[in-house]
N, C-alpha and C. Protein backbone atom coordinates (compact mmCIF):
# COMPACT_ATOMS: atom_id res chain seq x y z
N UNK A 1 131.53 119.49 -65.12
CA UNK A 1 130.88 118.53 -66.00
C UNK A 1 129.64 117.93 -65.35
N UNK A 2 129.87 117.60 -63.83
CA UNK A 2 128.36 117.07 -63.41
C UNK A 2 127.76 117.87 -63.16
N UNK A 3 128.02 119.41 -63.15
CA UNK A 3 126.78 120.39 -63.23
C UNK A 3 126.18 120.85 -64.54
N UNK A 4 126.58 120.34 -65.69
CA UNK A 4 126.55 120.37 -66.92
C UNK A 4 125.28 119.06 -67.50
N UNK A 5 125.38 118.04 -66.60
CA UNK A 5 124.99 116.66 -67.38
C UNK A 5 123.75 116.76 -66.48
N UNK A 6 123.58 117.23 -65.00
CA UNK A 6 122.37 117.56 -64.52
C UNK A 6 121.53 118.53 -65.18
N UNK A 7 121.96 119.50 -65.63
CA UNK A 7 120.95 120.89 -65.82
C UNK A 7 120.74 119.90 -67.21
N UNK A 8 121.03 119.21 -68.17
CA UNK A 8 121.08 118.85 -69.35
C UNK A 8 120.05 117.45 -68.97
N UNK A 9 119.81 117.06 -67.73
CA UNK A 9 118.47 116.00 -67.42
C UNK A 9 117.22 116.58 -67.38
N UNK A 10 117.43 117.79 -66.74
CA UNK A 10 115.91 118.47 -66.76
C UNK A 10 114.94 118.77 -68.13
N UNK A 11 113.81 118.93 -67.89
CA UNK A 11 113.05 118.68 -68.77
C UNK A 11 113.05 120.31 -69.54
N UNK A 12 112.40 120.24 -70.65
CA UNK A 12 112.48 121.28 -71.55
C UNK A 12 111.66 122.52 -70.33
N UNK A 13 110.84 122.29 -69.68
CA UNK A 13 110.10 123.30 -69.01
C UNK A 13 110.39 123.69 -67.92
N UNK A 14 111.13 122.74 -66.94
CA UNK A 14 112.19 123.19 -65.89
C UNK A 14 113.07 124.48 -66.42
N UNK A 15 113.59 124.21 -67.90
CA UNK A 15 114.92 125.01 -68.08
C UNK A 15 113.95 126.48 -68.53
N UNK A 16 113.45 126.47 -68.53
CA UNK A 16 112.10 127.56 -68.86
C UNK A 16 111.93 128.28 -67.60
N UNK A 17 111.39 127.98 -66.73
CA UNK A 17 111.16 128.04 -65.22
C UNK A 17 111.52 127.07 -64.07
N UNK A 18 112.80 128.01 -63.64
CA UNK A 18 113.39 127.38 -62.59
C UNK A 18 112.17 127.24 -61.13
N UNK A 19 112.35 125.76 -60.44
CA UNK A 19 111.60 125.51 -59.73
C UNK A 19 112.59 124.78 -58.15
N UNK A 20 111.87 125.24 -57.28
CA UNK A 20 112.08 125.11 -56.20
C UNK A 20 110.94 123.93 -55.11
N UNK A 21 111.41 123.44 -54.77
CA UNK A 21 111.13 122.61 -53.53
C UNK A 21 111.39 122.41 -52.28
N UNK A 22 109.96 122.08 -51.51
CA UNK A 22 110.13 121.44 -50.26
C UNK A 22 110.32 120.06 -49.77
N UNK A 23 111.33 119.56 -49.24
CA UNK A 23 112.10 118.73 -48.91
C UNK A 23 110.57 118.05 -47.71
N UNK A 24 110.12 116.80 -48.10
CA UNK A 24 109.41 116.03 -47.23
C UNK A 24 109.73 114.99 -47.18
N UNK A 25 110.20 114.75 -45.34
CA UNK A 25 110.73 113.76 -44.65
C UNK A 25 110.18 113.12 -43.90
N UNK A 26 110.80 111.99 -42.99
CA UNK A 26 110.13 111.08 -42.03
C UNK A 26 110.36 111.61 -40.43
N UNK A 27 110.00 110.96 -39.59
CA UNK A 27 110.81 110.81 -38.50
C UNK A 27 109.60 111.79 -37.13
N UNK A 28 108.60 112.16 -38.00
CA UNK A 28 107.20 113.01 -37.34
C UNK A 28 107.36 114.73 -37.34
N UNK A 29 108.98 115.14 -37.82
CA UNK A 29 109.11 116.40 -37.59
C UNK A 29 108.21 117.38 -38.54
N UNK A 30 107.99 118.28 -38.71
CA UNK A 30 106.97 119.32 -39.53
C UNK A 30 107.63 119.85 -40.36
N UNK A 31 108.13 118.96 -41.24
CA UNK A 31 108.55 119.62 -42.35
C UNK A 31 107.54 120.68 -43.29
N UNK A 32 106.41 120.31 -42.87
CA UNK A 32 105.62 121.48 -43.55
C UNK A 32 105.53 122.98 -43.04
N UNK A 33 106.40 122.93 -42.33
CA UNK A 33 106.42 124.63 -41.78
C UNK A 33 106.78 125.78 -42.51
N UNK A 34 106.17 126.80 -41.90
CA UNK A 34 106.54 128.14 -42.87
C UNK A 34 105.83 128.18 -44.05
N UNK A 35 104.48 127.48 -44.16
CA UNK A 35 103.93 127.54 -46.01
C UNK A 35 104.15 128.38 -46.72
N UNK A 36 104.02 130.08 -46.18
CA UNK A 36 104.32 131.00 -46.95
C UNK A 36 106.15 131.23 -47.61
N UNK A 37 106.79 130.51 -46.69
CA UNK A 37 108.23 131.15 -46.88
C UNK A 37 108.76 130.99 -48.19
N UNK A 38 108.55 130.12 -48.96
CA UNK A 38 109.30 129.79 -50.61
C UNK A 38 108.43 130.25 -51.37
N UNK A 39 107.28 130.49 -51.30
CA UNK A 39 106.66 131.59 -51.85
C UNK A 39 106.79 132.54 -52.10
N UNK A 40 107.15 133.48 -51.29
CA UNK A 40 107.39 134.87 -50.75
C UNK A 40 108.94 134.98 -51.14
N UNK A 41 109.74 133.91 -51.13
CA UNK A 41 111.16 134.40 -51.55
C UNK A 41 111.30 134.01 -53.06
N UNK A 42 110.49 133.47 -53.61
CA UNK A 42 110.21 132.93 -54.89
C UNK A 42 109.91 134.32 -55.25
N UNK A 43 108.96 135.07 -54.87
CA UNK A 43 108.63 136.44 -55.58
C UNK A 43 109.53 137.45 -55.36
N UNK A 44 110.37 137.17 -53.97
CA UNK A 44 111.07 138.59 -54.01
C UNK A 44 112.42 138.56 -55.28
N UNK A 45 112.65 137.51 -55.42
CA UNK A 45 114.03 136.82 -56.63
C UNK A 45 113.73 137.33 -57.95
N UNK A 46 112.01 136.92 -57.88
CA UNK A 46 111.76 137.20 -59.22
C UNK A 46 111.66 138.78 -59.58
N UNK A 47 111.25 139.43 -58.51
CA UNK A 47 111.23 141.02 -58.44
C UNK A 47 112.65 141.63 -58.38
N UNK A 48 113.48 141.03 -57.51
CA UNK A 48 114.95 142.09 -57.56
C UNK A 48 116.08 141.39 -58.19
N UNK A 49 116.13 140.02 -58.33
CA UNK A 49 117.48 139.54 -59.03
C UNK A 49 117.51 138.90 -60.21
N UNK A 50 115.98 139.14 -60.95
CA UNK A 50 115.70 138.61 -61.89
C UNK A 50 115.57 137.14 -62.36
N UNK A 51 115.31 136.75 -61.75
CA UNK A 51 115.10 135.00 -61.94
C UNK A 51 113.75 135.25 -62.18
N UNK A 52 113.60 133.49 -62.66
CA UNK A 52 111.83 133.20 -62.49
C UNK A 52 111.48 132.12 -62.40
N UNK A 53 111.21 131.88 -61.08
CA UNK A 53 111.09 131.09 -60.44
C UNK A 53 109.38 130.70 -60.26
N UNK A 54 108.97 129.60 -60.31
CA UNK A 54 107.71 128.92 -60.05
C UNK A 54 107.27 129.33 -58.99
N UNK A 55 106.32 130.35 -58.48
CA UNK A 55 105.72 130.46 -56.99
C UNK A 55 105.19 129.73 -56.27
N UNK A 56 104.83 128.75 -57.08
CA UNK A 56 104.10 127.50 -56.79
C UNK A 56 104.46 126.67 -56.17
N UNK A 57 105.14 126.65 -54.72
CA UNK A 57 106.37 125.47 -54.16
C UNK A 57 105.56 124.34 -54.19
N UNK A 58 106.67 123.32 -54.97
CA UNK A 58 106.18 121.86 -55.27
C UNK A 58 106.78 121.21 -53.60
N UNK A 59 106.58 120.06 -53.15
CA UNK A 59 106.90 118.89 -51.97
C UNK A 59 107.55 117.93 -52.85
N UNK A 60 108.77 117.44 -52.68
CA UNK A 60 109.38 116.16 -52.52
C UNK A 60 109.84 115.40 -51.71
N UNK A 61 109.56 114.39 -51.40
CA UNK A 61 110.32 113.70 -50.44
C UNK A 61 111.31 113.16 -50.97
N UNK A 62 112.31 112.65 -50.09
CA UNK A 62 113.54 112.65 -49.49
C UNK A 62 113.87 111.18 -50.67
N UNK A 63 113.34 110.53 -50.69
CA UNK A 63 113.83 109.40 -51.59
C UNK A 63 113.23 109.34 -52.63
N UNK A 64 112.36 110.42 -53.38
CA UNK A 64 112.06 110.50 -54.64
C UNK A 64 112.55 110.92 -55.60
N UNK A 65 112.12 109.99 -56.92
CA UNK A 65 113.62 109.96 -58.39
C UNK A 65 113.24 111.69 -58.86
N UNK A 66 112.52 112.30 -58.36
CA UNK A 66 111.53 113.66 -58.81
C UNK A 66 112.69 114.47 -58.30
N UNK A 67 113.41 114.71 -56.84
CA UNK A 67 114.11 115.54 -56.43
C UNK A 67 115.34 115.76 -57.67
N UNK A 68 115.95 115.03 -58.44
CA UNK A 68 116.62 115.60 -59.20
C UNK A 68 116.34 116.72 -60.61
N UNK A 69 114.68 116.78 -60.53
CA UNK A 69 113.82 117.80 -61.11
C UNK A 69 113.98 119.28 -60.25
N UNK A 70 114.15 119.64 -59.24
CA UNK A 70 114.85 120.80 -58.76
C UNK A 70 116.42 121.19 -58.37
N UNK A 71 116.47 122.46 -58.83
CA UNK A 71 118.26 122.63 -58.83
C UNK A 71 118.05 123.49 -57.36
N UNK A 72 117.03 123.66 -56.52
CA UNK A 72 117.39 124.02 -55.66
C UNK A 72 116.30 123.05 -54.29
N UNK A 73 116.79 122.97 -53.31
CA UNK A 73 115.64 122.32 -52.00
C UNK A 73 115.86 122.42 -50.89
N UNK A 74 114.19 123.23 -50.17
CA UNK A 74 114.80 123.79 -48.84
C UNK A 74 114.00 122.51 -48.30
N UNK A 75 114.78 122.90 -46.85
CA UNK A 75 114.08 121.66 -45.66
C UNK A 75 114.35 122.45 -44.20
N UNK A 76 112.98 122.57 -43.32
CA UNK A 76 112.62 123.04 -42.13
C UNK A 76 112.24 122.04 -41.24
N UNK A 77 111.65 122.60 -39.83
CA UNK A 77 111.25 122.23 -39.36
C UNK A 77 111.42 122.41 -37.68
N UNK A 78 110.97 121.77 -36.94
CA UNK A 78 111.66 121.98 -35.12
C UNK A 78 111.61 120.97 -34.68
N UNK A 79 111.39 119.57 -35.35
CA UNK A 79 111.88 118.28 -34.41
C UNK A 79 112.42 117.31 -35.33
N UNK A 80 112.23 115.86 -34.93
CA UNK A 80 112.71 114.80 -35.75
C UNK A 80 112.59 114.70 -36.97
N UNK A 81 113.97 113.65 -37.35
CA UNK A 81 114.28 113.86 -38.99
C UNK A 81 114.83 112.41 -38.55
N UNK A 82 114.25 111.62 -39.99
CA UNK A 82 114.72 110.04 -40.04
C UNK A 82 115.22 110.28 -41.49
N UNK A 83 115.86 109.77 -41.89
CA UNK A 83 115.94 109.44 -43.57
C UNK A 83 116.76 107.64 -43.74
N UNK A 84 115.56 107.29 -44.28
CA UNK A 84 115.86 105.84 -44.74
C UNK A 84 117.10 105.36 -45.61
N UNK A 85 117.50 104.44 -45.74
CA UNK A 85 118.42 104.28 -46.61
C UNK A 85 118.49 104.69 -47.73
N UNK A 86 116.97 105.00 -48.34
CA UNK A 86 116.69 104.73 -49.81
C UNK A 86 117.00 106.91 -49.67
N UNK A 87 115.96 107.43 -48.78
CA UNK A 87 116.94 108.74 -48.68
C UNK A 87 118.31 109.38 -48.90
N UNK A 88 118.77 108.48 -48.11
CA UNK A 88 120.37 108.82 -47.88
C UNK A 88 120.84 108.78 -49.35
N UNK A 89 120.87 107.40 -49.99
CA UNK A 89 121.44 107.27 -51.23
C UNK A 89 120.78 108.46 -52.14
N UNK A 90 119.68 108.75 -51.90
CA UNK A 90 119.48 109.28 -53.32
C UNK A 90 119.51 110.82 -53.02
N UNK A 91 119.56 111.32 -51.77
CA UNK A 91 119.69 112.81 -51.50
C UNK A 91 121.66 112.53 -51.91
N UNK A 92 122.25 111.97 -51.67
CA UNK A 92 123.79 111.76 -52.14
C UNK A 92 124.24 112.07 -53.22
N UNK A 93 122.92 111.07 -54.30
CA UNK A 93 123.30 111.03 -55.84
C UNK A 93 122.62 112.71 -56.13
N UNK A 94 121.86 112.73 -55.36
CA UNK A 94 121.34 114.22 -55.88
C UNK A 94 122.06 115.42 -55.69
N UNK A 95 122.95 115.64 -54.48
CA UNK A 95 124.03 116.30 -53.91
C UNK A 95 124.98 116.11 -54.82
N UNK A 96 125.68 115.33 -55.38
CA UNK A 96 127.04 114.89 -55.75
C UNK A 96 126.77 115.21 -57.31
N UNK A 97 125.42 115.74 -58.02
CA UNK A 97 125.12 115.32 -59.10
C UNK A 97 124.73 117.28 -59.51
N UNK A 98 124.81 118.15 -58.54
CA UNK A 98 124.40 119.08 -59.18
C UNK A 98 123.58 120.01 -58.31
N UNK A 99 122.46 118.90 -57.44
CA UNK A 99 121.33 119.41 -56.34
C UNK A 99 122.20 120.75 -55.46
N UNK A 100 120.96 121.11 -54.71
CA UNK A 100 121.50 122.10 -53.05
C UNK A 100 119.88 121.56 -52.63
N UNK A 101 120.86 121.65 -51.34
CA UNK A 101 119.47 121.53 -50.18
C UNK A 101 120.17 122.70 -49.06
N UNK A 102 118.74 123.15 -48.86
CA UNK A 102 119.18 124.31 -47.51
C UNK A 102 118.57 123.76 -46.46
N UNK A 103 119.11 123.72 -45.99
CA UNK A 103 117.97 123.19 -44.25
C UNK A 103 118.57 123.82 -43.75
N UNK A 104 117.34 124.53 -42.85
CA UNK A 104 117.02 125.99 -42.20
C UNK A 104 116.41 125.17 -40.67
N UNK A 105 116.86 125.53 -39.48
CA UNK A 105 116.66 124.92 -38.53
C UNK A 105 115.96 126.08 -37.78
N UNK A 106 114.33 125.50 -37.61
CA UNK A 106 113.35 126.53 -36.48
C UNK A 106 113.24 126.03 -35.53
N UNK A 107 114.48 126.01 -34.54
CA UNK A 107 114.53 125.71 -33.61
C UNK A 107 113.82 124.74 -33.45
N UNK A 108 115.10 123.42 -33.11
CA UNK A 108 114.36 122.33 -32.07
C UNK A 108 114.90 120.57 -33.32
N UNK A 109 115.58 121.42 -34.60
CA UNK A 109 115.82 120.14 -35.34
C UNK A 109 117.65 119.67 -35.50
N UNK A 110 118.07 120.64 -34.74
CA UNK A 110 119.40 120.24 -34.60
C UNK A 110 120.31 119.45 -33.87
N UNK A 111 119.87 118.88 -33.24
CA UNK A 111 120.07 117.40 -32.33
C UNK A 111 119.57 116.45 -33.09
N UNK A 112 118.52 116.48 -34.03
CA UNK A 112 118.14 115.28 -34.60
C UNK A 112 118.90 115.14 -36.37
N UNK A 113 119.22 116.73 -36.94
CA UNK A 113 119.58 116.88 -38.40
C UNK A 113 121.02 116.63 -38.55
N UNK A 114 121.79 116.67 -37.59
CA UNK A 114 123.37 116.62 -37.83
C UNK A 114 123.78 115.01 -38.25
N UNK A 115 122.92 114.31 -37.39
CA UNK A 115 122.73 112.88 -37.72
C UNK A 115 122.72 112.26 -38.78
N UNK A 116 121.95 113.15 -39.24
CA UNK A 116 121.29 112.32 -40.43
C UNK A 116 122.26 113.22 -41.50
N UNK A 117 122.77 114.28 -41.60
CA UNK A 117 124.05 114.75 -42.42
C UNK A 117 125.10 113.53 -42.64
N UNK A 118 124.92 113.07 -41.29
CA UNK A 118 126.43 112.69 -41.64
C UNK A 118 125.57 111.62 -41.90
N UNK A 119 124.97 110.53 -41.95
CA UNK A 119 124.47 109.67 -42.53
C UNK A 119 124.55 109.58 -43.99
N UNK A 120 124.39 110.74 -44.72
CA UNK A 120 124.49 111.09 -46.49
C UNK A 120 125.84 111.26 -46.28
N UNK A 121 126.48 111.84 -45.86
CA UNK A 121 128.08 111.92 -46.30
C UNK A 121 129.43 111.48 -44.76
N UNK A 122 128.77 110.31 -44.59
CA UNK A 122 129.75 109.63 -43.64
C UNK A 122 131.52 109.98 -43.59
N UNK A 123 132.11 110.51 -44.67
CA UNK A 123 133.44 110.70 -45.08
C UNK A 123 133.81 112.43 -44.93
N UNK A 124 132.32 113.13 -44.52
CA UNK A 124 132.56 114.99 -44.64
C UNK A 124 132.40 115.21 -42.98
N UNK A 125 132.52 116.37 -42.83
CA UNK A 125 132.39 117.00 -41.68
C UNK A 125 131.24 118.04 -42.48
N UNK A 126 130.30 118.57 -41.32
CA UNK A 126 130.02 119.81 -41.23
C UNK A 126 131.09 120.86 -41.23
N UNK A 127 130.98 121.57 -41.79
CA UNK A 127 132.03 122.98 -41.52
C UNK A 127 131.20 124.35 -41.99
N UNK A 128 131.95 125.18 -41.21
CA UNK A 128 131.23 126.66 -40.87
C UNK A 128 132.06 127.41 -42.38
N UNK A 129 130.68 127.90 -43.11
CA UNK A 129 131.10 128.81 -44.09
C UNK A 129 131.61 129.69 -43.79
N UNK A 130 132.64 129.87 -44.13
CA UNK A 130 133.70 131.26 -43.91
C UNK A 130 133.10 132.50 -44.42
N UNK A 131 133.39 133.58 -43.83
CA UNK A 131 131.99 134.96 -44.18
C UNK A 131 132.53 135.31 -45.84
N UNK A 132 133.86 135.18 -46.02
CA UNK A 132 134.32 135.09 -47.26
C UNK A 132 133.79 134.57 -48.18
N UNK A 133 132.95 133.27 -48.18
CA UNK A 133 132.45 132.45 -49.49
C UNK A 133 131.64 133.40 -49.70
N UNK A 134 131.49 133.67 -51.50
CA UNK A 134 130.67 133.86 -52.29
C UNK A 134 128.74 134.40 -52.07
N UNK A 135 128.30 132.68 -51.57
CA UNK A 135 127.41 133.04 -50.60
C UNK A 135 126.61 134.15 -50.14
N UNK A 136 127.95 135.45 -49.31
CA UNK A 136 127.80 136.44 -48.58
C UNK A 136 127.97 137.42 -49.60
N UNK A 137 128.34 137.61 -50.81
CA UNK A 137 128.88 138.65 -51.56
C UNK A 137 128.16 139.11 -52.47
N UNK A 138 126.64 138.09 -52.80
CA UNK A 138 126.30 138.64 -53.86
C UNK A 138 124.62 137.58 -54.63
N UNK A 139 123.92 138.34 -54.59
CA UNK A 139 123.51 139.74 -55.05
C UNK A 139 123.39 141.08 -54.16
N UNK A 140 123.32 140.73 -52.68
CA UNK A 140 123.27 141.42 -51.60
C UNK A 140 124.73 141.22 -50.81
N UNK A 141 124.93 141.82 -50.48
CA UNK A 141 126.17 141.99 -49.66
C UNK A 141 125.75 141.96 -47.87
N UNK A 142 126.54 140.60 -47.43
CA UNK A 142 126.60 140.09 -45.98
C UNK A 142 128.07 140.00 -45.58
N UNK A 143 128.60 141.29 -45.48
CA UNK A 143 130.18 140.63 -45.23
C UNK A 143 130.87 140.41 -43.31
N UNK A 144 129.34 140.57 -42.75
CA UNK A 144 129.14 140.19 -41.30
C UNK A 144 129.04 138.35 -40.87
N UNK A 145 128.59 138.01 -42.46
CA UNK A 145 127.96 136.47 -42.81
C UNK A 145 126.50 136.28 -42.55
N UNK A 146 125.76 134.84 -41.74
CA UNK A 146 124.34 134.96 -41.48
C UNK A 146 123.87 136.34 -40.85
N UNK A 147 122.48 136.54 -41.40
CA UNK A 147 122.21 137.61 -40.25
C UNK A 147 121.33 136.68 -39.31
N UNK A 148 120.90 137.49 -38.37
CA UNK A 148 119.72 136.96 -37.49
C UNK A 148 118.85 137.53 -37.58
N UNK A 149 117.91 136.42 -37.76
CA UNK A 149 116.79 136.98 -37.70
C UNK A 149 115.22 136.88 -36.08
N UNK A 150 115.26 135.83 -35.83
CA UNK A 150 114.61 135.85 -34.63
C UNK A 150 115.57 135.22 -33.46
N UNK A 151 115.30 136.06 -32.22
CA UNK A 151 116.26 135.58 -31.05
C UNK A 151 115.81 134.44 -30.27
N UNK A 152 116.01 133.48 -30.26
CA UNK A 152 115.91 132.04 -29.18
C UNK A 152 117.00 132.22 -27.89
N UNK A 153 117.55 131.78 -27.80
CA UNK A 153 118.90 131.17 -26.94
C UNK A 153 119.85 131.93 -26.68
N UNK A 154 120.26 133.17 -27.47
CA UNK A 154 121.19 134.42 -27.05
C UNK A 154 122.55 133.61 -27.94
N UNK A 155 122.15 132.93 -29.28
CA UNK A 155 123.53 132.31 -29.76
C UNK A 155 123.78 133.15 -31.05
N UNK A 156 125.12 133.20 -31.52
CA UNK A 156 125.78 133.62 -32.84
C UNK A 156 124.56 133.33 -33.98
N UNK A 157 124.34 133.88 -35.03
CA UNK A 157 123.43 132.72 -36.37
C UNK A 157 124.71 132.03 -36.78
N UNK A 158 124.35 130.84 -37.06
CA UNK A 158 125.82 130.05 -38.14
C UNK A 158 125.23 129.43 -38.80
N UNK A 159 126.37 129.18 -40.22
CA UNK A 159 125.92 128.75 -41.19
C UNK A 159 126.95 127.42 -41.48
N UNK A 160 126.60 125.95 -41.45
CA UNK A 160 127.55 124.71 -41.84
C UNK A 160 127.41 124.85 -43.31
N UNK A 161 128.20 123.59 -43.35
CA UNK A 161 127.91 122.91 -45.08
C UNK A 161 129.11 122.36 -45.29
N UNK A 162 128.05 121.19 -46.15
CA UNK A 162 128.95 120.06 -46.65
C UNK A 162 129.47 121.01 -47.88
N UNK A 163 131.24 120.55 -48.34
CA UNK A 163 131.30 120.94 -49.31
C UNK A 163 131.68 119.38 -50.29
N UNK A 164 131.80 119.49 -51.38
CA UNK A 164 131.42 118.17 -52.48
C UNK A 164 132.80 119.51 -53.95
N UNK A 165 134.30 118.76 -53.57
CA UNK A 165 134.75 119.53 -54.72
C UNK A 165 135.24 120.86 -55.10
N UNK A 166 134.71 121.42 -54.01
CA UNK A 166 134.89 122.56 -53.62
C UNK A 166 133.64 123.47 -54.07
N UNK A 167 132.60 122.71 -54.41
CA UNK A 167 131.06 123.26 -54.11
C UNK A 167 130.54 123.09 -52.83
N UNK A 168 129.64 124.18 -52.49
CA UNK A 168 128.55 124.03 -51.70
C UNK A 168 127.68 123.72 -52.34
N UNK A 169 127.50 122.55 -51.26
CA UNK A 169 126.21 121.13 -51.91
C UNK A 169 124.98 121.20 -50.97
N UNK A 170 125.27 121.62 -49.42
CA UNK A 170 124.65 121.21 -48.15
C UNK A 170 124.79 122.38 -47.78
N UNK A 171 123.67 123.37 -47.21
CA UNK A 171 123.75 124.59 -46.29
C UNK A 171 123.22 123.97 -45.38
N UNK A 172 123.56 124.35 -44.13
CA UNK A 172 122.72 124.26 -42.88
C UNK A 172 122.73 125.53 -42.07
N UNK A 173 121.75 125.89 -42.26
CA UNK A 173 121.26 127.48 -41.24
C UNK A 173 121.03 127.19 -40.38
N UNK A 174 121.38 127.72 -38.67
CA UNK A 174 121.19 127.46 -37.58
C UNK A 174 121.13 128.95 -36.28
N UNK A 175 120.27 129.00 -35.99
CA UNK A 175 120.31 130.40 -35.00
C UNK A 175 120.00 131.04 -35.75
N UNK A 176 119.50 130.96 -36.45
CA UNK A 176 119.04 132.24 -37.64
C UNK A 176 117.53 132.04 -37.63
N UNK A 177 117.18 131.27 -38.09
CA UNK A 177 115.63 131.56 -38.88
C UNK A 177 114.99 132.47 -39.76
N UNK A 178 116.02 132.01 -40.65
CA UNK A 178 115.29 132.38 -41.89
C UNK A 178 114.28 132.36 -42.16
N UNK A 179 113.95 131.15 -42.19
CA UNK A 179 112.46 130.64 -43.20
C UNK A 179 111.25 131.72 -42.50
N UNK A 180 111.72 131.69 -40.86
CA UNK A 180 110.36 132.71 -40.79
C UNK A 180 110.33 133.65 -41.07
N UNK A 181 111.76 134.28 -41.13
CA UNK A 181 111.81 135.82 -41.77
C UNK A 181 110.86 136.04 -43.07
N UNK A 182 111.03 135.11 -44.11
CA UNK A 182 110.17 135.23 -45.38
C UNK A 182 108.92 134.79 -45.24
N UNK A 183 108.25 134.39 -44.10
CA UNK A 183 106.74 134.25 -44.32
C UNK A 183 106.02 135.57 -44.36
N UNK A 184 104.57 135.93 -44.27
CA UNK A 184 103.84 136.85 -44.89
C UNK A 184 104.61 137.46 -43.56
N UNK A 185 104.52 138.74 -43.42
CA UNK A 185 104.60 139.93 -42.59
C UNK A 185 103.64 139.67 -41.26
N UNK A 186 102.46 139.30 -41.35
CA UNK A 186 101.37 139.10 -40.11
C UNK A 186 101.65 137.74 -39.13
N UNK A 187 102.18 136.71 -40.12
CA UNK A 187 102.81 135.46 -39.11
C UNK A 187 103.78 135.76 -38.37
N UNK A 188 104.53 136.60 -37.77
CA UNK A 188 105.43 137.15 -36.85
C UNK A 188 105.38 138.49 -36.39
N UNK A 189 104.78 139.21 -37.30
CA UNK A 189 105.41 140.35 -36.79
C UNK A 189 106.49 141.25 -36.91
N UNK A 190 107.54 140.38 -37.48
CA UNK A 190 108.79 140.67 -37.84
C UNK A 190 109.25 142.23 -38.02
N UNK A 191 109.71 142.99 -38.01
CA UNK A 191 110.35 144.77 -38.72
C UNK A 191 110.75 144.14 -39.69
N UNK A 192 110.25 145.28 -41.04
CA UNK A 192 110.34 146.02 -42.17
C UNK A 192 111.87 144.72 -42.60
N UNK A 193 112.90 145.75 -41.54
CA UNK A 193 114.45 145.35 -41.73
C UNK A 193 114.89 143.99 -41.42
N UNK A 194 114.21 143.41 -40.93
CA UNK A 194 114.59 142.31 -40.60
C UNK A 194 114.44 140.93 -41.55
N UNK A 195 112.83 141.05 -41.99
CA UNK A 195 111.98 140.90 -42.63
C UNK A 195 113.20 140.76 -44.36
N UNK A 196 113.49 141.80 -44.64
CA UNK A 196 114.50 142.09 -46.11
C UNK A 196 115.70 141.69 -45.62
N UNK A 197 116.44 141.71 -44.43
CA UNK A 197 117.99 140.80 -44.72
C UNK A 197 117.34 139.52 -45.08
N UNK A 198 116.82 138.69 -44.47
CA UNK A 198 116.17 137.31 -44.58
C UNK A 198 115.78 137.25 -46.01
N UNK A 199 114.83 138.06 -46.55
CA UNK A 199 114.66 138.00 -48.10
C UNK A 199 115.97 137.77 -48.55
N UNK A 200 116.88 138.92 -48.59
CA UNK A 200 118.36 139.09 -49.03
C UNK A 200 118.75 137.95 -49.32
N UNK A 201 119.15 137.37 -47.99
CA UNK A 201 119.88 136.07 -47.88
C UNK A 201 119.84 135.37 -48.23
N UNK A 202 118.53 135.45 -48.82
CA UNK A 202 117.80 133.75 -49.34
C UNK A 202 117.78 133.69 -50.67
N UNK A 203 117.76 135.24 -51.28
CA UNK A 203 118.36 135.16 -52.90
C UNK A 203 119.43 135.05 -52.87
N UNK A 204 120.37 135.21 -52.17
CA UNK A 204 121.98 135.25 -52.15
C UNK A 204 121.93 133.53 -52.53
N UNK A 205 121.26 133.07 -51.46
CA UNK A 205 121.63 131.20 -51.66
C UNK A 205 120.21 130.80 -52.90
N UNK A 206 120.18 130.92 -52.98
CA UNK A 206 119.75 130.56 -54.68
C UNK A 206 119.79 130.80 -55.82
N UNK A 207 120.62 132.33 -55.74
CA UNK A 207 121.41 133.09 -56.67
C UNK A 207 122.67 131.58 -56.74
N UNK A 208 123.02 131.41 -55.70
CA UNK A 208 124.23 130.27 -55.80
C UNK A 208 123.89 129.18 -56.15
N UNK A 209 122.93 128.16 -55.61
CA UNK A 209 122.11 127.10 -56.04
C UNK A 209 121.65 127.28 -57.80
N UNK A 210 121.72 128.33 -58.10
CA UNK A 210 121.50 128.45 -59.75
C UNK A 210 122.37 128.31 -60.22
N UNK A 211 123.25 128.63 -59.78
CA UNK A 211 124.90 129.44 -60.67
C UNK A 211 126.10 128.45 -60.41
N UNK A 212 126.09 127.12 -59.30
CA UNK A 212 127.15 127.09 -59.04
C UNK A 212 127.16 125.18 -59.15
């Protein structure tokens, strides 16, 4: 029912063209990283899993009444993350109401993002998606779970999340790096293959962020 009474707030042209956002926060970290990445996965969705999605990534910040205008919102970066009170509450009501937020960690924001998780949901734990959820199954098949995509530290990729009900409300990507996987091809360097699990993955979680 509250995924029913959200999609039923959006405006006649949202439900037309699904739209995606970047999550802009406080605290000095660069949330503007990766410009190309929601772009580029915006087109690959619209090319293989049939959505149609706005290429156009809009910015919201963190305590604006606007974030409940996207059914999906990523958030990057590699350092500090503050979120004000007026954040917390309303990324909550937005979570609890229908929202997803992915935050994708490029190395260097995970000492400062766990914090502020539990700050929005003081009563949850982080917990590691089981390779089993949904998630991994579909439109692409991950039954390994995250892949990796660039090597830092020599660690596992893992994937948290708040769950809200027995939805996933909260992804948190970690050891992975995604987001750079989907920037243009020339900002890394990346292989062909590497380059397309990362696409993959990222329709997989907005294939879900649509659907769930």
């Amino acid at each position: 029912m509250k995924k029913l009474l959200y999609i039923l707030l959006l405006s006649p042209a949202l439900l037309m063209a699904q739209e995606i956002a970047v999550l802009k926060y406080s605290g000095g970290g660069d949330w503007y990283g990766n410009p190309t990445s929601l772009p580029n996965l915006a087109k690959f969705c619209n090319q293989n899993i049939n959505t149609k999605i706005n290429t156009k990534t809009a910015v919201v910040e963190a305590g604006s009444p606007d974030l409940s205008s996207y059914p999906f919102v990523h958030m990057t970066g590699h350092g500090n993350v503050v979120f004000s009170d007026n954040d917390v509450a309303n990324l909550r009501g937005y979570l609890t109401s229908g929202g997803f937020l992915h935050i994708d960690d490029n190395y260097g924001m995970d000492k400062f993002i766990r914090k502020e998780i539990k700050k929005i949901f003081p009563d949850k734990e982080l917990v590691q998606v089981p390779v089993s959820h949904e998630i991994y199954k579909g439109p692409f098949a991950f039954p390994q779970g995250m892949p990796k995509i660039h090597e830092h530290d020599n660690k596992p990729p893992q994937a948290w999340g708040i769950f809200v009900e027995g939805r996933l409300v909260l992804l948190y990507t970690y050891e992975t790096d995604l987001g750079d996987g989907w920037e243009d091809q020339e900002v890394h360097n990346d292989p062909r293959e590497a380059r397309e699990k990362a696409l993959k993955m990222g329709a997989n979680i907005l294939n879900y962020a649509f659907n769930n």
